[in-house]
Protein backbone atom coordinates (compact mmCIF):
# COMPACT_ATOMS: atom_id res chain seq x y z
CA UNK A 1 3.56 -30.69 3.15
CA UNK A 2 0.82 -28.98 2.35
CA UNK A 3 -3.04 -29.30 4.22
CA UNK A 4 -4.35 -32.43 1.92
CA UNK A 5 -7.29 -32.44 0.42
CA UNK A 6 -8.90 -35.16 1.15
CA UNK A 7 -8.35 -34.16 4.84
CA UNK A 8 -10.73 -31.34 4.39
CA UNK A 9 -13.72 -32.95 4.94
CA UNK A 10 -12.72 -34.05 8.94
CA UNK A 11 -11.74 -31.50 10.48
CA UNK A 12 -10.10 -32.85 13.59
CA UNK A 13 -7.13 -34.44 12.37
CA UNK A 14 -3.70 -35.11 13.72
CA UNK A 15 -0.77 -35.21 11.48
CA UNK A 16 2.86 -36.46 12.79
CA UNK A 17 6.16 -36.40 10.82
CA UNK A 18 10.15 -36.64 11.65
CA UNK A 19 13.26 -34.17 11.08
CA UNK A 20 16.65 -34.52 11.11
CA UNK A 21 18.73 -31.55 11.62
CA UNK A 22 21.05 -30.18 9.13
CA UNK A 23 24.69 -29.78 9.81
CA UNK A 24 26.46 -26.76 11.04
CA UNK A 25 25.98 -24.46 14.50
CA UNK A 26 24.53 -21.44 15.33
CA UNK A 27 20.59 -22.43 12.97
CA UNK A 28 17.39 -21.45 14.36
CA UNK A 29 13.90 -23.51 13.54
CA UNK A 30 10.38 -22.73 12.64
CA UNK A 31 7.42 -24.76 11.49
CA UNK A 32 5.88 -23.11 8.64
CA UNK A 33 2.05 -23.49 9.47
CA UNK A 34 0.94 -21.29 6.54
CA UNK A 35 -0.75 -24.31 5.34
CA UNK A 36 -2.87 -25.14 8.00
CA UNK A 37 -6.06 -23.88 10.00
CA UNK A 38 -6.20 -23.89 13.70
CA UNK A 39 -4.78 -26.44 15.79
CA UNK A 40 -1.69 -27.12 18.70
CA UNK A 41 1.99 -27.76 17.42
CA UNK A 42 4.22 -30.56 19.33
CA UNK A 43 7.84 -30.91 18.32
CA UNK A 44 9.56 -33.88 20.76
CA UNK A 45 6.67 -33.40 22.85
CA UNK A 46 7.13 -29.34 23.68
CA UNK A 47 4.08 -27.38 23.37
CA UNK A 48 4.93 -25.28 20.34
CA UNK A 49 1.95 -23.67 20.91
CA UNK A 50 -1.47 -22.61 19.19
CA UNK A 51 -1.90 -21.76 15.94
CA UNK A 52 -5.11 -20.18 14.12
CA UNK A 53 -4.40 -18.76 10.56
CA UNK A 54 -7.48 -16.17 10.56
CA UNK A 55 -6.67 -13.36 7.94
CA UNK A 56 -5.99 -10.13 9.97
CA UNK A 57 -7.60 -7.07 9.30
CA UNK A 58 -6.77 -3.23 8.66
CA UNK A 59 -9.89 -0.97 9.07
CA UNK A 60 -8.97 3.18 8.43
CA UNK A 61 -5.39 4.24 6.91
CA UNK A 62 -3.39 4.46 9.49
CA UNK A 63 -2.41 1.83 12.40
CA UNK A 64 -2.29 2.37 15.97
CA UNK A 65 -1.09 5.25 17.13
CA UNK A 66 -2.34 8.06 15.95
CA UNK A 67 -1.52 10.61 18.34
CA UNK A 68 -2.48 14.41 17.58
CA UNK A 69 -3.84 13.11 14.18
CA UNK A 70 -0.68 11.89 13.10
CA UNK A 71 -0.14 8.59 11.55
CA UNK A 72 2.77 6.78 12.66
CA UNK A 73 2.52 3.65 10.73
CA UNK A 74 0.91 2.57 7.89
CA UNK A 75 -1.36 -1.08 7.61
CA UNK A 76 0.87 -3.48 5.69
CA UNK A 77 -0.52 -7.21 4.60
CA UNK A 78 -4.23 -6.49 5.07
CA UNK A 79 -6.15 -9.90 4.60
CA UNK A 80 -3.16 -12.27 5.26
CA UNK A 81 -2.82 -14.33 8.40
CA UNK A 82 -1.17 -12.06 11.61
CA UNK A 83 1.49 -15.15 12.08
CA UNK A 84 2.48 -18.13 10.30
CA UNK A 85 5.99 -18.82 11.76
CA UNK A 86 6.02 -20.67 14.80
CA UNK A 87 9.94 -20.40 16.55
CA UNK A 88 11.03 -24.41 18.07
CA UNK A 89 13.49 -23.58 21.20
CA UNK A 90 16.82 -25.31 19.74
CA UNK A 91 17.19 -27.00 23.53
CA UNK A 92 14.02 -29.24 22.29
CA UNK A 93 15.66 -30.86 19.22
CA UNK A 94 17.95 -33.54 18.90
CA UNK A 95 20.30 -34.37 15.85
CA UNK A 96 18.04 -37.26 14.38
CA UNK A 97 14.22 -38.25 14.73
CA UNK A 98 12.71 -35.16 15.90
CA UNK A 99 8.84 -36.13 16.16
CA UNK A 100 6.56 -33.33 14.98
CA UNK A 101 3.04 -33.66 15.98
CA UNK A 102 -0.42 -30.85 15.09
CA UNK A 103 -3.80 -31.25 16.33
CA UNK A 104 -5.83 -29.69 13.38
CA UNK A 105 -9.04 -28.74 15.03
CA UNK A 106 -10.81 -26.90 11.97
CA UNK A 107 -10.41 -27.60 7.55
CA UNK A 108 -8.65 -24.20 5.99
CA UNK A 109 -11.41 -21.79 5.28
CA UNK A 110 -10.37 -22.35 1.32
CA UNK A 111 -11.08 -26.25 1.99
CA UNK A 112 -15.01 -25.51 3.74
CA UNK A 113 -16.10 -23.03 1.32
């Protein structure tokens, strides 16, 4: 779900929800955070980890290295956010009533402004 509007005005929030894993073998997880700010990500209790969705930021043409002048790499996705996937450890779920808990310490920029 997406970061609420009404939300936006109090910025320290926590949110909580529950999963149930689909069928099959051999699936990996991630919590989509593309939606949120900056915060901490729980899933059963694990750490997740931290999140902050600040836009990253390409300054010149080329990204490092440049060795000798040359220009290995070009910037790609200039203004987005460096991360929004956050991997969950399959060894931390369980089949039904996986608890998902984030600590939303600041509104999305788009929400203050």
């Amino acid at each position: 779900e997406t970061f609420g509007a009404g939300a936006a005005k109090d910025p320290l929030l926590w949110l909580k929800g529950s999963l149930d894993l689909p069928q099959g073998d051999n699936v990996s997880f991630a919590l989509d955070l593309s939606s949120m700010s900056k915060g901490v990500a729980y899933v059963n209790g694990f750490h997740i980890g931290r999140y902050w969705l600040k836009n990253g930021k390409c300054d010149g043409t080329c990204a490092p290295p440049v060795k000798n002048g040359h220009c290995y790499m070009h910037w790609q996705n200039c203004g987005k956010p460096t991360q929004s996937l956050y991997h969950v450890p399959t060894g931390v779920l369980k089949p039904a009533g996986n608890l998902v808990v984030l600590f939303e310490e600041a509104a999305p920029a788009s929400a203050r402004d």
